[in-house]
Protein backbone atom coordinates (compact mmCIF):
# COMPACT_ATOMS: atom_id res chain seq x y z
CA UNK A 1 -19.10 -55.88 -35.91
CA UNK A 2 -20.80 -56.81 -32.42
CA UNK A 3 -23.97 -56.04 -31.94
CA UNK A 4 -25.01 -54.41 -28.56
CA UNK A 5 -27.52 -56.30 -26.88
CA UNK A 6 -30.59 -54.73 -25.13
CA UNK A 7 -29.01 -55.50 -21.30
CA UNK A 8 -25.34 -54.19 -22.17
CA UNK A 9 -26.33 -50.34 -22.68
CA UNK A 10 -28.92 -50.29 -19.26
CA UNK A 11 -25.63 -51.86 -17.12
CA UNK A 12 -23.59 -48.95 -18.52
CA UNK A 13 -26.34 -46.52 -17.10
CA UNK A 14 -26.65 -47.42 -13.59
CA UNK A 15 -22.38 -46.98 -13.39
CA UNK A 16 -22.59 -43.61 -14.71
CA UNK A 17 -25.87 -42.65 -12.36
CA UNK A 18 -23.52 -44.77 -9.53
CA UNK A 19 -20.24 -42.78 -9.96
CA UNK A 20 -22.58 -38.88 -10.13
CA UNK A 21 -23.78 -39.97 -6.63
CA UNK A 22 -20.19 -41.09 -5.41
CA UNK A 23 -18.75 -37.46 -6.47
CA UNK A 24 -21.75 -35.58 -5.03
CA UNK A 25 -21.26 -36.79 -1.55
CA UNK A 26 -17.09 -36.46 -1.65
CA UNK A 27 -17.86 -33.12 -2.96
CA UNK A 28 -20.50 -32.43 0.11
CA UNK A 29 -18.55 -34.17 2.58
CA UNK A 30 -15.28 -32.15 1.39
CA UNK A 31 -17.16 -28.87 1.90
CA UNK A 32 -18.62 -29.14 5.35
CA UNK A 33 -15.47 -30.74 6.71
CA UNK A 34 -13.36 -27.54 4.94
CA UNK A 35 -15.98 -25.74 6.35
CA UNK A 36 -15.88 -27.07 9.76
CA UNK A 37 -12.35 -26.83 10.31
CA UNK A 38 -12.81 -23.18 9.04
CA UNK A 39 -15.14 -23.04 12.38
CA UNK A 40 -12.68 -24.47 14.54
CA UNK A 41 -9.58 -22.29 14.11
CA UNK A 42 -12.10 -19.45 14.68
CA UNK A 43 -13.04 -20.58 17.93
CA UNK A 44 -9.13 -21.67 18.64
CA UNK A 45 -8.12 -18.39 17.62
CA UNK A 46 -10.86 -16.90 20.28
CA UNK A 47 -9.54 -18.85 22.91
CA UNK A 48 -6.31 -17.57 22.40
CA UNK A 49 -6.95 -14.57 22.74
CA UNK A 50 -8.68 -14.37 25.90
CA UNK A 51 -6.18 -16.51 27.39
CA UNK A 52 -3.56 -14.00 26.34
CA UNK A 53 -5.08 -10.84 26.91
CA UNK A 54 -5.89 -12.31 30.52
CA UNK A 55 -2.12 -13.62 30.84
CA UNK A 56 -0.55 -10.27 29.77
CA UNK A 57 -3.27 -8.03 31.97
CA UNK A 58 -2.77 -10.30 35.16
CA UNK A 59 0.99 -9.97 34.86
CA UNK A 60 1.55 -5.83 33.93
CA UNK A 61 -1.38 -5.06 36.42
CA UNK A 62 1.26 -6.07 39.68
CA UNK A 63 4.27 -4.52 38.02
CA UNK A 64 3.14 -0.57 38.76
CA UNK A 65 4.62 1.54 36.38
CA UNK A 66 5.96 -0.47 33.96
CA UNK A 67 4.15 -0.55 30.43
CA UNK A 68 4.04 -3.13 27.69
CA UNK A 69 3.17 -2.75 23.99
CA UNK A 70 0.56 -5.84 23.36
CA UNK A 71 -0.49 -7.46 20.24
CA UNK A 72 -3.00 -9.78 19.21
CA UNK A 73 -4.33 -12.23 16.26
CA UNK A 74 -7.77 -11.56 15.67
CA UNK A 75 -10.00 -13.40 13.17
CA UNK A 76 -11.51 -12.02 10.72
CA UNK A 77 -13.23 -8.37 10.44
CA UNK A 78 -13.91 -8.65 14.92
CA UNK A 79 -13.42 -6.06 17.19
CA UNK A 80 -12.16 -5.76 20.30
CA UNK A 81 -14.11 -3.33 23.31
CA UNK A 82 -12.71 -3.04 26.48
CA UNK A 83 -14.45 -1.04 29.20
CA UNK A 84 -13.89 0.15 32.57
CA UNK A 85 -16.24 -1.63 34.92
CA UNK A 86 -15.65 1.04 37.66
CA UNK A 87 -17.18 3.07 35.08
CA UNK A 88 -20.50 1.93 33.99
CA UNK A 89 -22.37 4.85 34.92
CA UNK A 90 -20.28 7.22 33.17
CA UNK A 91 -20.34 4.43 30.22
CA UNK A 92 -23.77 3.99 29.77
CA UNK A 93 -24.01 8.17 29.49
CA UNK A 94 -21.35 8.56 26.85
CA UNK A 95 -21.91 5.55 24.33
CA UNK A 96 -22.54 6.17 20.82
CA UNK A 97 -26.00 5.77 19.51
CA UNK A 98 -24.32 2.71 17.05
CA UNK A 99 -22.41 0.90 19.96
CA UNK A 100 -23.47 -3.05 19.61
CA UNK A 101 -26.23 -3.37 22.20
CA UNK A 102 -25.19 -6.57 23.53
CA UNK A 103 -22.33 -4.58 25.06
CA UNK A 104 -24.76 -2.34 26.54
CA UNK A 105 -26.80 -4.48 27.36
CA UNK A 106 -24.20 -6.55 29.21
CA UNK A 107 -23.05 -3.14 31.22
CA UNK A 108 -26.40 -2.56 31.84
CA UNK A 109 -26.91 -5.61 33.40
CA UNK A 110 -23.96 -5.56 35.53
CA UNK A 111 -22.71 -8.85 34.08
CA UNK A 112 -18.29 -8.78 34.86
CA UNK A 113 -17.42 -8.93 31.83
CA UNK A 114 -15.04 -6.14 30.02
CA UNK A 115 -13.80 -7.79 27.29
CA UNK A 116 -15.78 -8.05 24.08
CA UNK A 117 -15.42 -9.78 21.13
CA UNK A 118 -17.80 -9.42 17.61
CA UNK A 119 -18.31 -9.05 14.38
CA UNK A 120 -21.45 -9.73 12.65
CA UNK A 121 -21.77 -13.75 13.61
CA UNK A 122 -19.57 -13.83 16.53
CA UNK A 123 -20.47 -12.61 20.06
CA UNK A 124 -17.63 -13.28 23.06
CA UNK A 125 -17.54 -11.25 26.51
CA UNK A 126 -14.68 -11.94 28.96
CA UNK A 127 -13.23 -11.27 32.31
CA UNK A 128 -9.80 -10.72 31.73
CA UNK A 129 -8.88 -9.18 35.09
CA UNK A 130 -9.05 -5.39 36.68
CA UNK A 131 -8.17 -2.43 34.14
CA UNK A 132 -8.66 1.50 33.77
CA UNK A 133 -9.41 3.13 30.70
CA UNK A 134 -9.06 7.14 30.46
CA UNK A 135 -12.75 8.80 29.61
CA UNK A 136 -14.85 7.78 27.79
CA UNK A 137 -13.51 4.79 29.70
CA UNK A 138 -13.83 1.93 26.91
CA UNK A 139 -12.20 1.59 24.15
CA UNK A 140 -12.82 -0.49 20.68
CA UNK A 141 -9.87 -2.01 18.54
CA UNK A 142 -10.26 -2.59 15.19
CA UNK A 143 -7.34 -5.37 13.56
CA UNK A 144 -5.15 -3.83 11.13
CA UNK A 145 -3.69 -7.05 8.83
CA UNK A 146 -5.54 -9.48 11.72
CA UNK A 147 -3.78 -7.77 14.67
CA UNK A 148 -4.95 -5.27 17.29
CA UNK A 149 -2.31 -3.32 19.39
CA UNK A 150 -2.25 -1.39 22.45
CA UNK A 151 -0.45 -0.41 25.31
CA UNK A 152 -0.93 -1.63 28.25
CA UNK A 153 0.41 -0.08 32.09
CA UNK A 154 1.00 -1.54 35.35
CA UNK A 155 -1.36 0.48 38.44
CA UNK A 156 -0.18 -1.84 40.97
CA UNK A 157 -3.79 -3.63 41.37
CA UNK A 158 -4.61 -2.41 38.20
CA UNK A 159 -4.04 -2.25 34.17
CA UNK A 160 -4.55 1.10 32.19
CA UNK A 161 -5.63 0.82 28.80
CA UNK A 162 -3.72 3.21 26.62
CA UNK A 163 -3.82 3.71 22.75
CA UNK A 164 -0.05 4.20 22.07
């Protein structure tokens, strides 16, 4: 039998305490780069999006008459407003007591925006070119399975927003 001598068991200690820090910070590294790349495809998801929305408003607004059914990825639980900014006054006097009041604050300052993109940690506002919207002249989309739809028409110089 060997006997364990007094510096043998005190190495052994300083490997174990050695290897518990290694794991910690692959563990801690792992989760805020999971965590960041979470982040990104957000924001990717964002931009495409508005680029999209822009793209397909810019091109049915000069075709007058024509309509197109639209559909977008959205992340998450976020909504989509869109308003009529021909129609702030009119707006402003029919929104909902609950409408997010960054929007309303936004059409209250007379920022150009009329896009709008939120949930509870994500604010976005756009210009994504002229549109109409029927009274009460916005309208919100909620995603169904991470996609919104609508229906978009072709004014000439214009898109109208339509539900169906």
């Amino acid at each position: 039998m060997s006997k364990i001598k007094r510096g043998q068991l005190s190495g052994n200690v300083f490997i174990y305490i050695f290897a518990v820090v290694v794991i910690a910070l692959i563990l801690i590294l792992g989760y805020k780069y999971i965590s960041g790349t979470k982040e990104n495809i957000v924001k990717t998801d964002l931009i495409l999006l508005k680029n999209r929305l822009t793209s397909d408003i810019r091109a049915i607004s000069s075709d007058f008459g024509s309509t197109k059914r639209v559909s977008y990825s959205i992340p998450g639980q976020t909504e989509l407003c869109l308003i009529d900014l021909d129609r702030k006054n009119e707006i402003l006097s029919n929104l909902p007591s609950n409408f997010n009041p960054l929007i309303k604050d936004s059409i209250e300052s007379n920022v150009k925006n009329n896009a709008f993109v939120f949930n509870e940690v994500i604010f976005e506002s756009y210009y994504i070119g002229d549109i109409e919207i029927n009274e009460p002249y916005f309208k919100c989309f909620k995603p169904v399975g991470g996609k919104i739809s609508f229906v978009v028409e072709g004014l000439g110089n214009k898109a109208l927003i339509l539900n169906q």
